[in-house]
N, C-alpha and C. Protein backbone atom coordinates (compact mmCIF):
# COMPACT_ATOMS: atom_id res chain seq x y z
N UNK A 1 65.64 -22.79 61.44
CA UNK A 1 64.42 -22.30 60.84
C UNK A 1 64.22 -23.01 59.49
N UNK A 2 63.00 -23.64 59.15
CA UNK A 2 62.56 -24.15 58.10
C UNK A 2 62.10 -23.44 56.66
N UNK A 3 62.39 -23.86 55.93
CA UNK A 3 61.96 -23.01 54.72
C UNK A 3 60.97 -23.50 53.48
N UNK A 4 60.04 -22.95 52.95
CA UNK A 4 58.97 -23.65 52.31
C UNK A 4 60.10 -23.76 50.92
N UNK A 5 60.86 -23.00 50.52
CA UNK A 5 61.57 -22.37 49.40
C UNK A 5 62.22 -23.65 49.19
N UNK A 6 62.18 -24.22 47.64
CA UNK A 6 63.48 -25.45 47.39
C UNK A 6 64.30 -25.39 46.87
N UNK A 7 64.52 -23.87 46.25
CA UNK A 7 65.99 -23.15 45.40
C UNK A 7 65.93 -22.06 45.66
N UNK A 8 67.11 -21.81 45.31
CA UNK A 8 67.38 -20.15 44.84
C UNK A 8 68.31 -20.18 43.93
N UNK A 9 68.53 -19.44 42.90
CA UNK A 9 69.51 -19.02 42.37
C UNK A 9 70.49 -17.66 42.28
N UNK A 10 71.83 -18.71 42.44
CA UNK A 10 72.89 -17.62 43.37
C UNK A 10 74.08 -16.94 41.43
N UNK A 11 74.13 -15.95 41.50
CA UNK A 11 74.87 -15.91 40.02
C UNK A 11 76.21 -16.47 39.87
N UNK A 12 76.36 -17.38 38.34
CA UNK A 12 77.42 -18.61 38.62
C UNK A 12 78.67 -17.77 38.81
N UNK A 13 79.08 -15.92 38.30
CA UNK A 13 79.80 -15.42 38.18
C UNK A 13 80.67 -15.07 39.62
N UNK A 14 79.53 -15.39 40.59
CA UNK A 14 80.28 -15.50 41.97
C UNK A 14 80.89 -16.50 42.70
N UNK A 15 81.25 -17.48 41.82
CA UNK A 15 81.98 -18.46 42.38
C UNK A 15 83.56 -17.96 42.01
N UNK A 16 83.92 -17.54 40.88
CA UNK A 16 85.10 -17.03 40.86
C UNK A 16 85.60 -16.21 41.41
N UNK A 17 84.32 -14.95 42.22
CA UNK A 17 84.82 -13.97 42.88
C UNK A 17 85.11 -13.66 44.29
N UNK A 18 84.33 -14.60 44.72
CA UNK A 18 84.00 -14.46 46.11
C UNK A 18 85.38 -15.58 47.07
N UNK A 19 86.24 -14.87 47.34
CA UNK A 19 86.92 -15.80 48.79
C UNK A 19 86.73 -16.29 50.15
N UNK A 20 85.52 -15.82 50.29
CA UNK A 20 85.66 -15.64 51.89
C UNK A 20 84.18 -16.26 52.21
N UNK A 21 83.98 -17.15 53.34
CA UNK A 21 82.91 -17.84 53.52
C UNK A 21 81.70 -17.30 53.80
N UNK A 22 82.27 -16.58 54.71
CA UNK A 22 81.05 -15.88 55.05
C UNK A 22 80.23 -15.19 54.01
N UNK A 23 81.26 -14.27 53.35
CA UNK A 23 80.47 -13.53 51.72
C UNK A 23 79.98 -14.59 50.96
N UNK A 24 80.06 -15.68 50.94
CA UNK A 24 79.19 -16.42 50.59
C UNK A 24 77.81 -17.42 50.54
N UNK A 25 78.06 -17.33 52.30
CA UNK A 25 76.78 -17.91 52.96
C UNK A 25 75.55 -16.52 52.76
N UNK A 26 76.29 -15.10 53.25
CA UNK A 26 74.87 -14.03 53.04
C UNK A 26 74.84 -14.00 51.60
N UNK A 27 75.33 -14.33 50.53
CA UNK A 27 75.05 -14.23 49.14
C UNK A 27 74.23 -15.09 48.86
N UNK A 28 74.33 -16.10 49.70
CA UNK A 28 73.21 -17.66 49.13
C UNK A 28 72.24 -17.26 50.38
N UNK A 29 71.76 -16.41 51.25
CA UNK A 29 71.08 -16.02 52.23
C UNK A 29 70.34 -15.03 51.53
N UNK A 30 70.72 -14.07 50.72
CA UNK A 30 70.14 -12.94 50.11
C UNK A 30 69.41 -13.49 48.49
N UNK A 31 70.17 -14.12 48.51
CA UNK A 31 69.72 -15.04 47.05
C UNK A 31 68.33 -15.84 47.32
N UNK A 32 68.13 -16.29 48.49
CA UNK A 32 66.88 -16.89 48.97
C UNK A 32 65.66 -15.88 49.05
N UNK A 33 66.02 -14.49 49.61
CA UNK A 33 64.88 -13.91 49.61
C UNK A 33 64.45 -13.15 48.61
N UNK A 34 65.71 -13.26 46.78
CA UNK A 34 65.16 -12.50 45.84
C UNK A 34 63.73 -12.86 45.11
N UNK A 35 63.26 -11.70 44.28
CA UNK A 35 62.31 -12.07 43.41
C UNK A 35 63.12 -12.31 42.42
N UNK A 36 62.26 -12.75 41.23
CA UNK A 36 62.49 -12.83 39.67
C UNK A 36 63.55 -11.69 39.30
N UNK A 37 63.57 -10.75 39.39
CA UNK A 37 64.15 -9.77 39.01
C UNK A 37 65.69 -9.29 39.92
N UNK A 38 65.62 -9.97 40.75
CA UNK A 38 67.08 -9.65 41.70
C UNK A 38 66.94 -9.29 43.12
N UNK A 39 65.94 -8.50 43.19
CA UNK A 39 65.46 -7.59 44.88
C UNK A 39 64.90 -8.03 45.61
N UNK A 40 65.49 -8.13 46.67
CA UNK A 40 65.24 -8.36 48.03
C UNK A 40 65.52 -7.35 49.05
N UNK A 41 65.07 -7.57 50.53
CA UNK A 41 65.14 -6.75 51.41
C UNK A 41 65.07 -7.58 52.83
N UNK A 42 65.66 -8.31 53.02
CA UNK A 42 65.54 -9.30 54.43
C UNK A 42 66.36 -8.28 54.82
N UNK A 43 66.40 -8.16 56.85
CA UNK A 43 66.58 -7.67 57.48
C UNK A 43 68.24 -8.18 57.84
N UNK A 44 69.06 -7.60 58.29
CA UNK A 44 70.67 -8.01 58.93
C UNK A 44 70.41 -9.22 59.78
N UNK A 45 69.24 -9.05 60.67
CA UNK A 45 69.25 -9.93 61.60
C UNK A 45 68.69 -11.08 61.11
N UNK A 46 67.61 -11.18 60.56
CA UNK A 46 66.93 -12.39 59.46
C UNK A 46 68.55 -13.38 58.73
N UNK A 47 69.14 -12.67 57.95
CA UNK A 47 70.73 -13.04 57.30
C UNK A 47 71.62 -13.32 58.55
N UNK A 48 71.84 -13.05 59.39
CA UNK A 48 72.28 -12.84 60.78
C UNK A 48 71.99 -14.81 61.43
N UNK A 49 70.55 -14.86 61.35
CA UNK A 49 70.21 -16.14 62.16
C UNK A 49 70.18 -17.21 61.05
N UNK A 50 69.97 -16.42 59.72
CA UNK A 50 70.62 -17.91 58.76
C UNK A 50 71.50 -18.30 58.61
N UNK A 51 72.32 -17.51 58.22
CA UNK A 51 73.57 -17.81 57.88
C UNK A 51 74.50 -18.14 59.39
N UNK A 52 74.29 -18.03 60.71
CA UNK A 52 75.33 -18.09 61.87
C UNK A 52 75.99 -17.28 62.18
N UNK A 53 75.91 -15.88 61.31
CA UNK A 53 77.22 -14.86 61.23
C UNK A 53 76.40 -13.61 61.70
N UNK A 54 77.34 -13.04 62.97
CA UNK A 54 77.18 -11.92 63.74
C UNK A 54 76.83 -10.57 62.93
N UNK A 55 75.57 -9.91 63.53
CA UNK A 55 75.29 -8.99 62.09
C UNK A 55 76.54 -8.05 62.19
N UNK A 56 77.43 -7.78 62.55
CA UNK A 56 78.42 -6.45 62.48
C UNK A 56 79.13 -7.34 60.97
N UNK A 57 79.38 -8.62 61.25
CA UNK A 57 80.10 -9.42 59.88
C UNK A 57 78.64 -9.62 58.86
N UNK A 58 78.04 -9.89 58.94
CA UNK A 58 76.50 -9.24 57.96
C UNK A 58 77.23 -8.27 57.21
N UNK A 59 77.32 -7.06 57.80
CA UNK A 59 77.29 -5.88 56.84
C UNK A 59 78.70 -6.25 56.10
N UNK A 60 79.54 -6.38 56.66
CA UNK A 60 80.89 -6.69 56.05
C UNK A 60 80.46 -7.15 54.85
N UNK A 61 80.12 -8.46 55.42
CA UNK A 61 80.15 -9.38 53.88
C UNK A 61 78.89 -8.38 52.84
N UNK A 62 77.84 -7.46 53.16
CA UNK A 62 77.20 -7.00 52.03
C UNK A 62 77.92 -5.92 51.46
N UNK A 63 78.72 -5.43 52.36
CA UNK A 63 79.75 -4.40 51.29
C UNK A 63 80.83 -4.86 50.76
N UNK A 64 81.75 -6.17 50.66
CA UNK A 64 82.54 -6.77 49.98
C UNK A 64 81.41 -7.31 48.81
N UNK A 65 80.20 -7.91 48.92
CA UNK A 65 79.03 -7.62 47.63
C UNK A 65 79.46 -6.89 46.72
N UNK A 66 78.97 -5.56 47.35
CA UNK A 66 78.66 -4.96 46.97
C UNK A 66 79.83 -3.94 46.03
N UNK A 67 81.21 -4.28 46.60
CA UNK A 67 83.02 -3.96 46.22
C UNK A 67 82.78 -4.79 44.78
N UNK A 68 82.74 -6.36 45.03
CA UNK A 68 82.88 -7.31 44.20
C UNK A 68 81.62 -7.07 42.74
N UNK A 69 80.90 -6.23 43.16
CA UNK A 69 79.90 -5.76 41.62
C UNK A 69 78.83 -7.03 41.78
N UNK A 70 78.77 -7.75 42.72
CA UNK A 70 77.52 -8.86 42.95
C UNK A 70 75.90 -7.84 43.41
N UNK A 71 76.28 -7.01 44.11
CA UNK A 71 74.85 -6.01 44.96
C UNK A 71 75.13 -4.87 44.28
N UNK A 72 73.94 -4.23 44.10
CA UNK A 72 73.69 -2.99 44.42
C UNK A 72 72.23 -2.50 45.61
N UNK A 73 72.52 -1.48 45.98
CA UNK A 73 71.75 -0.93 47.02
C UNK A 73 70.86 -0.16 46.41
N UNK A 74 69.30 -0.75 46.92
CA UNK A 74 68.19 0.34 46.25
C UNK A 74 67.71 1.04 47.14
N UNK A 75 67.15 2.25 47.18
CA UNK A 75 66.31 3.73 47.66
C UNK A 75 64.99 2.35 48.27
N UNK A 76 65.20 2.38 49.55
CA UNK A 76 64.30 2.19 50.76
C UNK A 76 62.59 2.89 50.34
N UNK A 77 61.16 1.58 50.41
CA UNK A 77 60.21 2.27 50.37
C UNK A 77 59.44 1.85 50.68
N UNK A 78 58.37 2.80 50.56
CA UNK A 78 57.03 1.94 51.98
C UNK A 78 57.55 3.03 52.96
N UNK A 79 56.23 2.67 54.06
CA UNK A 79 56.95 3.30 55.45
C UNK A 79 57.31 2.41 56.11
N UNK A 80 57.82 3.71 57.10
CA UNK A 80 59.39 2.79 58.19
C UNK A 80 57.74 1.92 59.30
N UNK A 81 58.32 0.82 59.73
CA UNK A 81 57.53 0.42 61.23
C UNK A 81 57.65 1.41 61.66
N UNK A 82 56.26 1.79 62.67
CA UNK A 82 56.71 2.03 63.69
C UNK A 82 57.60 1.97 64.61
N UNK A 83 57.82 0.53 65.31
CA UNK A 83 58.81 0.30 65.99
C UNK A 83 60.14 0.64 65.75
N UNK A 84 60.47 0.58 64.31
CA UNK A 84 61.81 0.30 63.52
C UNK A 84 62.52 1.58 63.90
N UNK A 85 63.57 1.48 63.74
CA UNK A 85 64.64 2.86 63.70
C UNK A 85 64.77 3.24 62.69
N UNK A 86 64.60 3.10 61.41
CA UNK A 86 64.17 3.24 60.28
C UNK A 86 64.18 2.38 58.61
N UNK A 87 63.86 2.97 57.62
CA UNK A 87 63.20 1.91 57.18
C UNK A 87 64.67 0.98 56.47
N UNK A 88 64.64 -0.47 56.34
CA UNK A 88 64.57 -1.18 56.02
C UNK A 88 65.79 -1.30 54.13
N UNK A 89 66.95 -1.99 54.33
CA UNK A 89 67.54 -2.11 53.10
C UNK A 89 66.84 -2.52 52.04
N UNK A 90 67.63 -2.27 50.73
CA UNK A 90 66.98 -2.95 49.64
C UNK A 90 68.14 -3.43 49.13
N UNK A 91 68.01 -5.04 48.34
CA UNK A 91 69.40 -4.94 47.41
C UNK A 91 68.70 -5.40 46.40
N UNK A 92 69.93 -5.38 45.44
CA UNK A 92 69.41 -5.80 43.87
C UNK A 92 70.86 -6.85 43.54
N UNK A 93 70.30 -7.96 43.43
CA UNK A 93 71.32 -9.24 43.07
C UNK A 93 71.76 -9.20 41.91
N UNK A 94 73.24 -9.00 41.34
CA UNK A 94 73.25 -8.30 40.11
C UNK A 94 73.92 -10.34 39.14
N UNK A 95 73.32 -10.56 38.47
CA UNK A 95 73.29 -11.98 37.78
C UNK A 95 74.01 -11.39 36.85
N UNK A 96 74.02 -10.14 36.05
CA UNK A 96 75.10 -10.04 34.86
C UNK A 96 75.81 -8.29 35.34
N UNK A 97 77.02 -8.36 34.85
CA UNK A 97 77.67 -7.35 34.87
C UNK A 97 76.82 -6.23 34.87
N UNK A 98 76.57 -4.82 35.36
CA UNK A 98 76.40 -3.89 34.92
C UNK A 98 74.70 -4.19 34.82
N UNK A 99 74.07 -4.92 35.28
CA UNK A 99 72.72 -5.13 35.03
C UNK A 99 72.02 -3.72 35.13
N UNK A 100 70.70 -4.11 34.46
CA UNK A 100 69.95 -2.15 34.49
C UNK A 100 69.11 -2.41 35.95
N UNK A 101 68.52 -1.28 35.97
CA UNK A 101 67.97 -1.42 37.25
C UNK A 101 66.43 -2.25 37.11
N UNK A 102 65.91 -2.73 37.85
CA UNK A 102 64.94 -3.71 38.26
C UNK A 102 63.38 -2.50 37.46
N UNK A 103 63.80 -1.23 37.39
CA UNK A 103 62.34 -0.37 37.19
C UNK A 103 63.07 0.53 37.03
N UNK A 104 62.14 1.17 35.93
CA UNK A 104 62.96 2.26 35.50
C UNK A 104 63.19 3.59 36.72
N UNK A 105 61.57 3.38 37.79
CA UNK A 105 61.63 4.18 38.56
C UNK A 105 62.62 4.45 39.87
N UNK A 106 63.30 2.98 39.72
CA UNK A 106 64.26 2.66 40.54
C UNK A 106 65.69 4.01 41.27
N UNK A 107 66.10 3.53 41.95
CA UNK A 107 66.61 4.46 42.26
C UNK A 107 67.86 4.23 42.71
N UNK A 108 69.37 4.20 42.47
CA UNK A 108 70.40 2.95 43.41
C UNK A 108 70.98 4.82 44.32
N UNK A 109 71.46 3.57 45.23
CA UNK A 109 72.41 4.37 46.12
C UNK A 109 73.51 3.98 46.44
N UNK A 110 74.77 4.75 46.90
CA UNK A 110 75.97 4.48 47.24
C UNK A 110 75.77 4.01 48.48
N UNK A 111 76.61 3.23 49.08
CA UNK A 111 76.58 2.51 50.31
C UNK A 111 76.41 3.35 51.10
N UNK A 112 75.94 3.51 52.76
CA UNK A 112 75.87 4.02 53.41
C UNK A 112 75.06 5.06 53.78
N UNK A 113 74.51 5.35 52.35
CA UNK A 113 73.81 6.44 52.31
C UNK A 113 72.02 6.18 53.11
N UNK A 114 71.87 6.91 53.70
CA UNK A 114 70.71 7.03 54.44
C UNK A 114 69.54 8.46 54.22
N UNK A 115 69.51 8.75 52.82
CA UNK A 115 68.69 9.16 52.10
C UNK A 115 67.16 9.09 52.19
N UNK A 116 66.62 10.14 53.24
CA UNK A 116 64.79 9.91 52.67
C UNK A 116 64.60 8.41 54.25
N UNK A 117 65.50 7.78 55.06
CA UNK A 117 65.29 6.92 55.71
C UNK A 117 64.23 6.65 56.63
N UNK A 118 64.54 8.33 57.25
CA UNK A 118 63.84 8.78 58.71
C UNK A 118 62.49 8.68 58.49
């Protein structure tokens, strides 16, 4: 798949942290679909067909992210598709330690949590 995009920027602090390849291809995969501010929301399977890596290892590598202090997980919004089973991740690409949140209205969540989804 082709991409109009001619950078992204991935934070330099994850080169020291990250071991493992794969956590690094969805980090430079998730890094492609941020805005200015860190957040993105591409789908497992979208990260899935870029990167080569089976979405069950997808999630892996976004919760070793997310271990390693690179992600945090934002409160899902908009409505769900129709089609969808429900709505849709958010992350926030964290470029400095401890970064604040993207809006004040923001909202983070602990992994897993499926809060407000349905």
């Amino acid at each position: 798949m082709t991409d109009a995009r001619r950078y992204s920027i991935i934070p330099i602090r994850a080169v020291g942290m990250i071991t493992r390849g794969r956590t690094w291809r969805v980090l430079a995969a998730l890094c492609a679909h941020c805005s200015p501010r860190g957040v993105c929301y591409p789908n497992q399977s979208t990260l899935s067909e870029m990167t080569g890596i089976d979405q069950a290892n997808v999630s892996r590598a976004i919760r070793e992210l997310y271990d390693l202090g690179l992600l945090r997980y934002l409160m899902p919004i908009g409505k769900k598709h129709p089609k969808a089973f429900m709505r849709g991740n958010r992350y926030q690409i964290l470029y400095e330690p401890h970064a604040p949140l993207p809006d004040p209205r923001e909202i983070e969540l602990p992994p897993g949590a499926r809060t407000n989804r349905w």
